[in-house]
PDB file of N, CA and C in Angstrom:
ATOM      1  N   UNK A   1      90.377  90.986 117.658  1.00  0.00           N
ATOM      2  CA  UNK A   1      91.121  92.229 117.620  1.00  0.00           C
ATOM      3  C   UNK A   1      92.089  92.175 116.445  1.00  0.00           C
ATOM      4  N   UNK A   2      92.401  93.209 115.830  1.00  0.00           N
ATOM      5  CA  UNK A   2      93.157  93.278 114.729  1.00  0.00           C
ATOM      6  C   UNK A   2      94.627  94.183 115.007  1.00  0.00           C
ATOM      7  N   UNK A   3      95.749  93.265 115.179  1.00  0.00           N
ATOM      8  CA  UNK A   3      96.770  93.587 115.181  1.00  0.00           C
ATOM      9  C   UNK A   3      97.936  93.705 114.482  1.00  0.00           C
ATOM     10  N   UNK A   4      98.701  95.187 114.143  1.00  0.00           N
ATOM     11  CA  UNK A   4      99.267  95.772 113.569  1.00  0.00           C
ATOM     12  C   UNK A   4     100.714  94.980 113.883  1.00  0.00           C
ATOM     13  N   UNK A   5     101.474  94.663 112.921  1.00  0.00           N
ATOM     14  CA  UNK A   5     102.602  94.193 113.045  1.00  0.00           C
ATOM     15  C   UNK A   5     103.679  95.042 112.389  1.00  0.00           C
ATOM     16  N   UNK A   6     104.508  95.619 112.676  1.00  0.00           N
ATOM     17  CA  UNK A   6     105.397  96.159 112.020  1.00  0.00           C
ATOM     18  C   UNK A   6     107.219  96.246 112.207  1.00  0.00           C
ATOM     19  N   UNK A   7     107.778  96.039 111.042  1.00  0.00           N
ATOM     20  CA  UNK A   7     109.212  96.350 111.240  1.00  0.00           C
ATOM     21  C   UNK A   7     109.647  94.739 110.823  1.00  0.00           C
ATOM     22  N   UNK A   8     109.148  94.286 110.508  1.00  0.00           N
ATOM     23  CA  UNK A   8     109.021  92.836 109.548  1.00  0.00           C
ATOM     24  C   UNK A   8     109.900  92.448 108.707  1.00  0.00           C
ATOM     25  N   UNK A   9     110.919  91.755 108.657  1.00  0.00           N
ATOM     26  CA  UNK A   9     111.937  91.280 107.518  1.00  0.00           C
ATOM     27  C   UNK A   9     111.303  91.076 106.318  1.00  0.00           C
ATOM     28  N   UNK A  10     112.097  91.388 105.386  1.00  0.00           N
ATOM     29  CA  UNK A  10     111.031  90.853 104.275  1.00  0.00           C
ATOM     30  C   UNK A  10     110.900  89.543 103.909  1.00  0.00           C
ATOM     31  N   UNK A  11     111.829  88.863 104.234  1.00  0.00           N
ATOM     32  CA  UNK A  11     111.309  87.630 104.079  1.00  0.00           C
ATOM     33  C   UNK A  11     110.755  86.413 104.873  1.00  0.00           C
ATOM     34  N   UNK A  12     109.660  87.644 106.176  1.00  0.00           N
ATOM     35  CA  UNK A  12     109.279  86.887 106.777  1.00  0.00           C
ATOM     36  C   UNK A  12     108.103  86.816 106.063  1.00  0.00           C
ATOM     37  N   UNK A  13     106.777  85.201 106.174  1.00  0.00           N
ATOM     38  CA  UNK A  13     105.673  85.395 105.195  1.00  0.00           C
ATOM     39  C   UNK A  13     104.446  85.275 106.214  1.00  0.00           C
ATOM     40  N   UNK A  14     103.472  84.868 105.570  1.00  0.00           N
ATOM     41  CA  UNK A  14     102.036  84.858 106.791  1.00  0.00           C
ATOM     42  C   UNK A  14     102.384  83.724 107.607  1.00  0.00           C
ATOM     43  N   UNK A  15     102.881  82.438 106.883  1.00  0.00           N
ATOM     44  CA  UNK A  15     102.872  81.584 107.732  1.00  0.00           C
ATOM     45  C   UNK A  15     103.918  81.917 109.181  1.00  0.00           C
ATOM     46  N   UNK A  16     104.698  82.599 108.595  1.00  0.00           N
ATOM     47  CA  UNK A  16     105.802  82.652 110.146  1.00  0.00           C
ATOM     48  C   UNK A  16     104.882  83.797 111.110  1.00  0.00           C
ATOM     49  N   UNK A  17     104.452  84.584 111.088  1.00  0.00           N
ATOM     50  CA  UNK A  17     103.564  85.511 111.414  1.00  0.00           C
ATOM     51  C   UNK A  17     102.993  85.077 112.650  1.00  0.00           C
ATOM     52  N   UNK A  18     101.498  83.800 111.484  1.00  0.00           N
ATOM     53  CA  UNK A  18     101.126  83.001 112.331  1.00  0.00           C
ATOM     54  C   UNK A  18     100.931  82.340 113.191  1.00  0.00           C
ATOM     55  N   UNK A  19     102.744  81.219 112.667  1.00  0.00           N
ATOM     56  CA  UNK A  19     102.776  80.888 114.313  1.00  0.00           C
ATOM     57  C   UNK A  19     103.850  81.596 115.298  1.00  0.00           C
ATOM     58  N   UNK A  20     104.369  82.944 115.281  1.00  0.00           N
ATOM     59  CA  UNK A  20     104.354  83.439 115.776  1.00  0.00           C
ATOM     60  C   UNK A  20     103.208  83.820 116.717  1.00  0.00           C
ATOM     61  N   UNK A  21     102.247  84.295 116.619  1.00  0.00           N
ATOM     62  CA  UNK A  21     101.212  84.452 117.189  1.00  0.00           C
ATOM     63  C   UNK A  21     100.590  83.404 118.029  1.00  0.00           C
ATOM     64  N   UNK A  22     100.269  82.188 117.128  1.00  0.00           N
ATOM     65  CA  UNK A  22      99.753  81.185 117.939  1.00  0.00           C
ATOM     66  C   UNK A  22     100.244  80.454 119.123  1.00  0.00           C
ATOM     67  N   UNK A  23     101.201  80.976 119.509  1.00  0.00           N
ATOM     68  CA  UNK A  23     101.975  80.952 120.812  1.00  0.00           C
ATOM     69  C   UNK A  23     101.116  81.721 122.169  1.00  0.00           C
ATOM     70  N   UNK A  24     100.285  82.949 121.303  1.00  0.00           N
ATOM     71  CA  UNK A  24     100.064  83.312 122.439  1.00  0.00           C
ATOM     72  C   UNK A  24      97.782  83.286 122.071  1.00  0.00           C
ATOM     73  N   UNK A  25      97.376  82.415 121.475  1.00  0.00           N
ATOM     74  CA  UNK A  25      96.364  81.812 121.086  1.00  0.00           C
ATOM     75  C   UNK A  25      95.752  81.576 119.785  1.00  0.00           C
ATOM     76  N   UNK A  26      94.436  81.608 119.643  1.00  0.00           N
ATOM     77  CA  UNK A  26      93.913  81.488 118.192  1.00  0.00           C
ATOM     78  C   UNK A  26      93.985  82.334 117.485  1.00  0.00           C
ATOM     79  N   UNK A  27      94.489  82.126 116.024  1.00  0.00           N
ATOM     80  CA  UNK A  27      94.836  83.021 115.330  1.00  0.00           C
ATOM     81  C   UNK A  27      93.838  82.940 114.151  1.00  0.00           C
ATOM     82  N   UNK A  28      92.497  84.000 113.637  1.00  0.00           N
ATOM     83  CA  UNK A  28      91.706  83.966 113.029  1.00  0.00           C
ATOM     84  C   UNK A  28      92.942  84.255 111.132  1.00  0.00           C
ATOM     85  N   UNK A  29      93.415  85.050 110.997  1.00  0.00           N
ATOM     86  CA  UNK A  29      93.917  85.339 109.974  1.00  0.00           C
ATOM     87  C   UNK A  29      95.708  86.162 110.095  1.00  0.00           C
ATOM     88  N   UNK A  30      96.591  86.026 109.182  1.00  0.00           N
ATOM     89  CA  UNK A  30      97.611  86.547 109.055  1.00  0.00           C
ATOM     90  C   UNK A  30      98.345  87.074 107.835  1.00  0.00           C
ATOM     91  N   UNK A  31      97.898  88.360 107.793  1.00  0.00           N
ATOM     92  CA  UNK A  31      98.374  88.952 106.294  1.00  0.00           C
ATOM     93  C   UNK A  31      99.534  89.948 106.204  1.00  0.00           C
ATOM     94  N   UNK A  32     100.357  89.583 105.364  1.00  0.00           N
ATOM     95  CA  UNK A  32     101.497  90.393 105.138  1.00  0.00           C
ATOM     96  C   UNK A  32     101.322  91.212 104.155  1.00  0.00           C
ATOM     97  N   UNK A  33     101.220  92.615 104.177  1.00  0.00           N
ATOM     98  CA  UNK A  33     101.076  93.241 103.519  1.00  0.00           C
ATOM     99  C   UNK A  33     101.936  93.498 101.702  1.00  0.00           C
ATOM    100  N   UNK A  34     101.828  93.710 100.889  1.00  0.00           N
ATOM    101  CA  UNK A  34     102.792  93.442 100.016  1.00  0.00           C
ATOM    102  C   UNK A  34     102.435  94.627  98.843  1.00  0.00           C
ATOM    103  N   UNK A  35     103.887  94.811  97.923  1.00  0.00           N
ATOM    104  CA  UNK A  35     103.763  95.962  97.069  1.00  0.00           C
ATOM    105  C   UNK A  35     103.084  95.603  95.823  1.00  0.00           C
ATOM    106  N   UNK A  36     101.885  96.266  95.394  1.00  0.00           N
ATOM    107  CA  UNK A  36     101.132  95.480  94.121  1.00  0.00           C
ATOM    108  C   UNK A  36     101.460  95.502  92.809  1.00  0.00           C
ATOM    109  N   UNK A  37     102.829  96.271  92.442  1.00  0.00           N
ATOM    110  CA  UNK A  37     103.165  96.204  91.464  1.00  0.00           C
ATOM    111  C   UNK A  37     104.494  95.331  92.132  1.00  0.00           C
ATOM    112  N   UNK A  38     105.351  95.420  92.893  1.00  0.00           N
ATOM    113  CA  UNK A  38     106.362  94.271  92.784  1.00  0.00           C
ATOM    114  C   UNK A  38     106.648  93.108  93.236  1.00  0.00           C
ATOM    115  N   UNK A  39     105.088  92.972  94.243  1.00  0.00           N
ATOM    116  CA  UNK A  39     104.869  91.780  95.131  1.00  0.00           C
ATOM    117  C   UNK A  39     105.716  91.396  96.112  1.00  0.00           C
ATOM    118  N   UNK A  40     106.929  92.572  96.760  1.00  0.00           N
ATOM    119  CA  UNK A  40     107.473  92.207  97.769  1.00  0.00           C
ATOM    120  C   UNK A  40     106.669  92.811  99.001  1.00  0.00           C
ATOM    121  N   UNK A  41     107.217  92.259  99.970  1.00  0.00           N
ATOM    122  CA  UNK A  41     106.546  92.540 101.191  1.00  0.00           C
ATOM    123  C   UNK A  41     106.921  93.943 101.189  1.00  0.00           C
ATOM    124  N   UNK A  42     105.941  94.815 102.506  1.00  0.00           N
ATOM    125  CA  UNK A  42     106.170  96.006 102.575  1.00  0.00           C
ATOM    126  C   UNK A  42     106.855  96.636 104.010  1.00  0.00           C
ATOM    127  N   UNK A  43     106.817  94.779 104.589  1.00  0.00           N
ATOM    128  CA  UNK A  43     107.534  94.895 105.840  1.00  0.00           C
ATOM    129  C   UNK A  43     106.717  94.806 106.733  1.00  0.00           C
ATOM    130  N   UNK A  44     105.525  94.854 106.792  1.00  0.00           N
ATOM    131  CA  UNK A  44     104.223  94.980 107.989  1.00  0.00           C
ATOM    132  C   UNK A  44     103.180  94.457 107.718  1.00  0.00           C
ATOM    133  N   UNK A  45     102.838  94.179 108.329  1.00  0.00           N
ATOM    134  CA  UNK A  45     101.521  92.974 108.235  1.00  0.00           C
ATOM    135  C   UNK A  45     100.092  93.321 109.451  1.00  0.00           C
ATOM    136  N   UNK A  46      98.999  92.108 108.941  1.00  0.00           N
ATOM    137  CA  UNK A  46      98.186  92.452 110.098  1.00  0.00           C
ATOM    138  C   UNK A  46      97.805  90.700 110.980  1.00  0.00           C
ATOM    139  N   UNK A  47      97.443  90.749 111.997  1.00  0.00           N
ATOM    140  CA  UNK A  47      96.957  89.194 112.224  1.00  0.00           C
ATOM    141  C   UNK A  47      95.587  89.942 112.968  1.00  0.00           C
ATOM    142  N   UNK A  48      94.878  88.811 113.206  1.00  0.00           N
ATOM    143  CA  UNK A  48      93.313  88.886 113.741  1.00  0.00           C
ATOM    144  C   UNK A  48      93.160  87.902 114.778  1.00  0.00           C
ATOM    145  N   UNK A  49      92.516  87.692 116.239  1.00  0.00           N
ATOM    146  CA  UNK A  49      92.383  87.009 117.112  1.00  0.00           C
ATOM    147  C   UNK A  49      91.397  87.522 117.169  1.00  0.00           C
ATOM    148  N   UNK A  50      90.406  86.861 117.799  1.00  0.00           N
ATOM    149  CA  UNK A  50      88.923  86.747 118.069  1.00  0.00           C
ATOM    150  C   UNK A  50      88.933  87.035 119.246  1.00  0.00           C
ATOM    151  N   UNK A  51      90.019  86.496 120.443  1.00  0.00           N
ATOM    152  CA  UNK A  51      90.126  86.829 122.077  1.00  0.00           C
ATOM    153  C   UNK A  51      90.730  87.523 122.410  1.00  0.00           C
ATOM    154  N   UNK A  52      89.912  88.877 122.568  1.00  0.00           N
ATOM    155  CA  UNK A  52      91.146  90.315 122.900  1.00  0.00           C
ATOM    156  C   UNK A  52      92.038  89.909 123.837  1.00  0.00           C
ATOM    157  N   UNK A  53      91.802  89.149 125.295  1.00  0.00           N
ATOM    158  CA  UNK A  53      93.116  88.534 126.162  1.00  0.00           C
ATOM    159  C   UNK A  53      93.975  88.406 125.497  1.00  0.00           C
ATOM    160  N   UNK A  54      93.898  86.788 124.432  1.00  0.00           N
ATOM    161  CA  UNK A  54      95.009  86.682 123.916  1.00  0.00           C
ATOM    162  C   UNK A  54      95.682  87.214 122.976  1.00  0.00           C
ATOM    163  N   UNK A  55      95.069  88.530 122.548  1.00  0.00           N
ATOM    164  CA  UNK A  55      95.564  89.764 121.573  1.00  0.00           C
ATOM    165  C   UNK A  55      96.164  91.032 122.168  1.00  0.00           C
ATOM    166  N   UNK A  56      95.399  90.845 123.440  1.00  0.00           N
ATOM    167  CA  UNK A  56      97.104  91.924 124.332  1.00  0.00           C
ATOM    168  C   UNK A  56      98.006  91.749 125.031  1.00  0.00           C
ATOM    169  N   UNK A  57      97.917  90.231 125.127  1.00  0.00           N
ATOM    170  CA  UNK A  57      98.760  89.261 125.616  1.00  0.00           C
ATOM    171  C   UNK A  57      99.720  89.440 124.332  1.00  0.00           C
ATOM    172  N   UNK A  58      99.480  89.214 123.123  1.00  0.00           N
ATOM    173  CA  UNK A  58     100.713  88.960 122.485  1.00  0.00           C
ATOM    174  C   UNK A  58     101.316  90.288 122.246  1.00  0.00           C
ATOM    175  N   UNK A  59     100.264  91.808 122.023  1.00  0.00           N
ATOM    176  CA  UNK A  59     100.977  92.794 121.733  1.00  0.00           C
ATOM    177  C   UNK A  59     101.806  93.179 123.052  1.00  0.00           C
ATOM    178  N   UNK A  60     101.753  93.033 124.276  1.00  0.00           N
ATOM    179  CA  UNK A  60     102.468  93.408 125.382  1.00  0.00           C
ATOM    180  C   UNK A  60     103.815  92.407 125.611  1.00  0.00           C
ATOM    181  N   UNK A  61     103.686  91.521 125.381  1.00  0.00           N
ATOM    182  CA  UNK A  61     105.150  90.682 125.063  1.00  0.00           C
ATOM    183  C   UNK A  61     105.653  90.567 123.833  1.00  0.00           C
ATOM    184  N   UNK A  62     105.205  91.281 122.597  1.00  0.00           N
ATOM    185  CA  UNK A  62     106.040  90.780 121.408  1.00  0.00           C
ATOM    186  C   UNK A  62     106.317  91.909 121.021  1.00  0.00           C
ATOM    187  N   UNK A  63     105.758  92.872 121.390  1.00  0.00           N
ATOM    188  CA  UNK A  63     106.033  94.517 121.190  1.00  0.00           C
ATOM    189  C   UNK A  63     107.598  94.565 121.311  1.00  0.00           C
ATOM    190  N   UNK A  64     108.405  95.047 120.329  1.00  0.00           N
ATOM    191  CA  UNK A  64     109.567  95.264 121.167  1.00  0.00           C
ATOM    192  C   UNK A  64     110.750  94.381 120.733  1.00  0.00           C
ATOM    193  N   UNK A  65     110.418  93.242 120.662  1.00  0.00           N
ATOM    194  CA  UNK A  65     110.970  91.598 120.896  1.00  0.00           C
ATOM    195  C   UNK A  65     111.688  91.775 119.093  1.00  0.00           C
ATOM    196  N   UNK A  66     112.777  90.882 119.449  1.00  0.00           N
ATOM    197  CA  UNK A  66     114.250  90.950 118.094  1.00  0.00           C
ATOM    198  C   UNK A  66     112.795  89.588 117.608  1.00  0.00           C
ATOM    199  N   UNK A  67     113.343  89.745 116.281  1.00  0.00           N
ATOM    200  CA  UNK A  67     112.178  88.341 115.473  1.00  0.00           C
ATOM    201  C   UNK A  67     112.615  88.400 114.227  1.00  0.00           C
ATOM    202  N   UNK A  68     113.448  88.092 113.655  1.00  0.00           N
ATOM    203  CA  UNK A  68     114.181  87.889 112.270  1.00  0.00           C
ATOM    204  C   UNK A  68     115.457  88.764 112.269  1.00  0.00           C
ATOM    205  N   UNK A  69     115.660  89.203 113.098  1.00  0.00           N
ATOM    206  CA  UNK A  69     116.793  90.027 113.500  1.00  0.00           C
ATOM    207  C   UNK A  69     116.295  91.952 113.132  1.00  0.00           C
ATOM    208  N   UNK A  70     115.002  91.910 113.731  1.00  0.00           N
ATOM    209  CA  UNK A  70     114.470  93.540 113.553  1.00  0.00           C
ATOM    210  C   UNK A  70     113.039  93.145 114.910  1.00  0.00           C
ATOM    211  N   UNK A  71     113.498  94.476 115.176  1.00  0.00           N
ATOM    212  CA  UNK A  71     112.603  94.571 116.389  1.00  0.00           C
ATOM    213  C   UNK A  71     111.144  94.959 115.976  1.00  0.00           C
ATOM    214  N   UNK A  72     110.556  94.364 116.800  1.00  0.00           N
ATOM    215  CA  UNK A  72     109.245  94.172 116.276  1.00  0.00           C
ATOM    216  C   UNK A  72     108.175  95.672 116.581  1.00  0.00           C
ATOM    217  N   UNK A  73     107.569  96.057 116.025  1.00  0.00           N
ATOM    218  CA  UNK A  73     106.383  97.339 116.171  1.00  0.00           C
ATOM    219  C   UNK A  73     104.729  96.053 116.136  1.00  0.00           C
ATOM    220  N   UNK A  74     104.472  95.825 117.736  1.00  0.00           N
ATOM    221  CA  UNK A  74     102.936  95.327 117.750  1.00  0.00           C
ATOM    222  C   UNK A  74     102.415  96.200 118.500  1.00  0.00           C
ATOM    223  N   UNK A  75     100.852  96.548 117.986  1.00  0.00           N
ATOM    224  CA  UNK A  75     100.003  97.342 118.781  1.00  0.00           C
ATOM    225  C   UNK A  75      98.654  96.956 117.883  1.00  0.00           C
ATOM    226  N   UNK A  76      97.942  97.619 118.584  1.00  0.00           N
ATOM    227  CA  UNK A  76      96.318  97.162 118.092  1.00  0.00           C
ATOM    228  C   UNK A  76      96.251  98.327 116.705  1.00  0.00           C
ATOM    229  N   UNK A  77      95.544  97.417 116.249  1.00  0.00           N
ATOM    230  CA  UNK A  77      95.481  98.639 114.700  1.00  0.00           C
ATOM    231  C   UNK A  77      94.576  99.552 114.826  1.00  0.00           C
ATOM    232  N   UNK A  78      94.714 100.572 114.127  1.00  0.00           N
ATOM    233  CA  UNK A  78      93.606 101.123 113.437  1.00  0.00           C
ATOM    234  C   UNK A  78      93.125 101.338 112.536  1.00  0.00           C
ATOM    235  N   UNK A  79      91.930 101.637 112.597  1.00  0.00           N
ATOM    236  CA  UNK A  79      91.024 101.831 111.248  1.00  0.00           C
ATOM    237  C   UNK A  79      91.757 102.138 110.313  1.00  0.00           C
ATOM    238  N   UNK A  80      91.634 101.902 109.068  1.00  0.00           N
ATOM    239  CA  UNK A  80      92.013 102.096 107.723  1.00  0.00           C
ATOM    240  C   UNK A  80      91.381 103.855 107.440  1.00  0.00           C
ATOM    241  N   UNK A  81      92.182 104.415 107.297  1.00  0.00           N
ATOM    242  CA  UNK A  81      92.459 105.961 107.285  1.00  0.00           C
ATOM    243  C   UNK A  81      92.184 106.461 105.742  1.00  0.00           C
ATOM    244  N   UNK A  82      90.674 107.234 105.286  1.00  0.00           N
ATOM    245  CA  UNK A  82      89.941 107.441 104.368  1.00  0.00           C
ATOM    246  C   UNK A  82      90.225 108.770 104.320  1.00  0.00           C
ATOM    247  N   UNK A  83      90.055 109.336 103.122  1.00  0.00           N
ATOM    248  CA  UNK A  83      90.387 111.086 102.686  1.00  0.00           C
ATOM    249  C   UNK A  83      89.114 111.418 103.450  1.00  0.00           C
ATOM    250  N   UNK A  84      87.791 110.947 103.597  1.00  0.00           N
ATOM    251  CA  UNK A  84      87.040 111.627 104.619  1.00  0.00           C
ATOM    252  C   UNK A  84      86.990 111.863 105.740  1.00  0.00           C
ATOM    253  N   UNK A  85      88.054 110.587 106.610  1.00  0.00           N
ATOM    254  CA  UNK A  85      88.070 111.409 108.050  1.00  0.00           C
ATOM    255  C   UNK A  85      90.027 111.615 107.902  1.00  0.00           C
ATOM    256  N   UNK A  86      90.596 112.514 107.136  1.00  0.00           N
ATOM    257  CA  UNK A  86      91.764 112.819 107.224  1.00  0.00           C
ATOM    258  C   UNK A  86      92.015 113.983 108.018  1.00  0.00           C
ATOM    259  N   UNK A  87      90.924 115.033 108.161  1.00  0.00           N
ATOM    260  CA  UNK A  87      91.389 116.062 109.119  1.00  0.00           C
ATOM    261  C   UNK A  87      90.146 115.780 110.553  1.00  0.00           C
TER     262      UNK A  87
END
């Protein structure tokens, strides 16, 4: 499952993400999203778990939760949003 992380300090990076996550199981990937011309973070990120359990396990307890001193936005992502299905 691919989960949406948001509201992210900026200087949190993939690795803290990570094991953030791996608290609540295997963590396939953890990407922090970032600005491509100034390379800072953009504040939100995505991680990937392979075991939906332990992927709504973490969005139902971390949803919410203080984590660098900003409250956290987790929920399951969605699709990447194309000018063809915009309306």
């Amino acid at each position: 499952m691919n989960i949406y992380v948001g509201n992210l300090d900026f200087k949190v990076n993939e690795n803290d993400l990570q094991e953030l996550f791996d608290e609540y199981g295997t963590v396939s990937s953890a990407k922090i999203i970032s600005d491509k011309f100034s390379g800072r973070s953009k504040g939100f990120g995505f991680v990937t778990m392979d075991n939906d359990d332990e992927a709504k396990k973490a969005i139902s307890e971390l949803n919410g939760t203080v984590y660098s001193n900003r409250d956290l936005v987790v929920n399951e992502a969605k699709p990447k949003r194309t000018d063809s299905n915009r309306f």
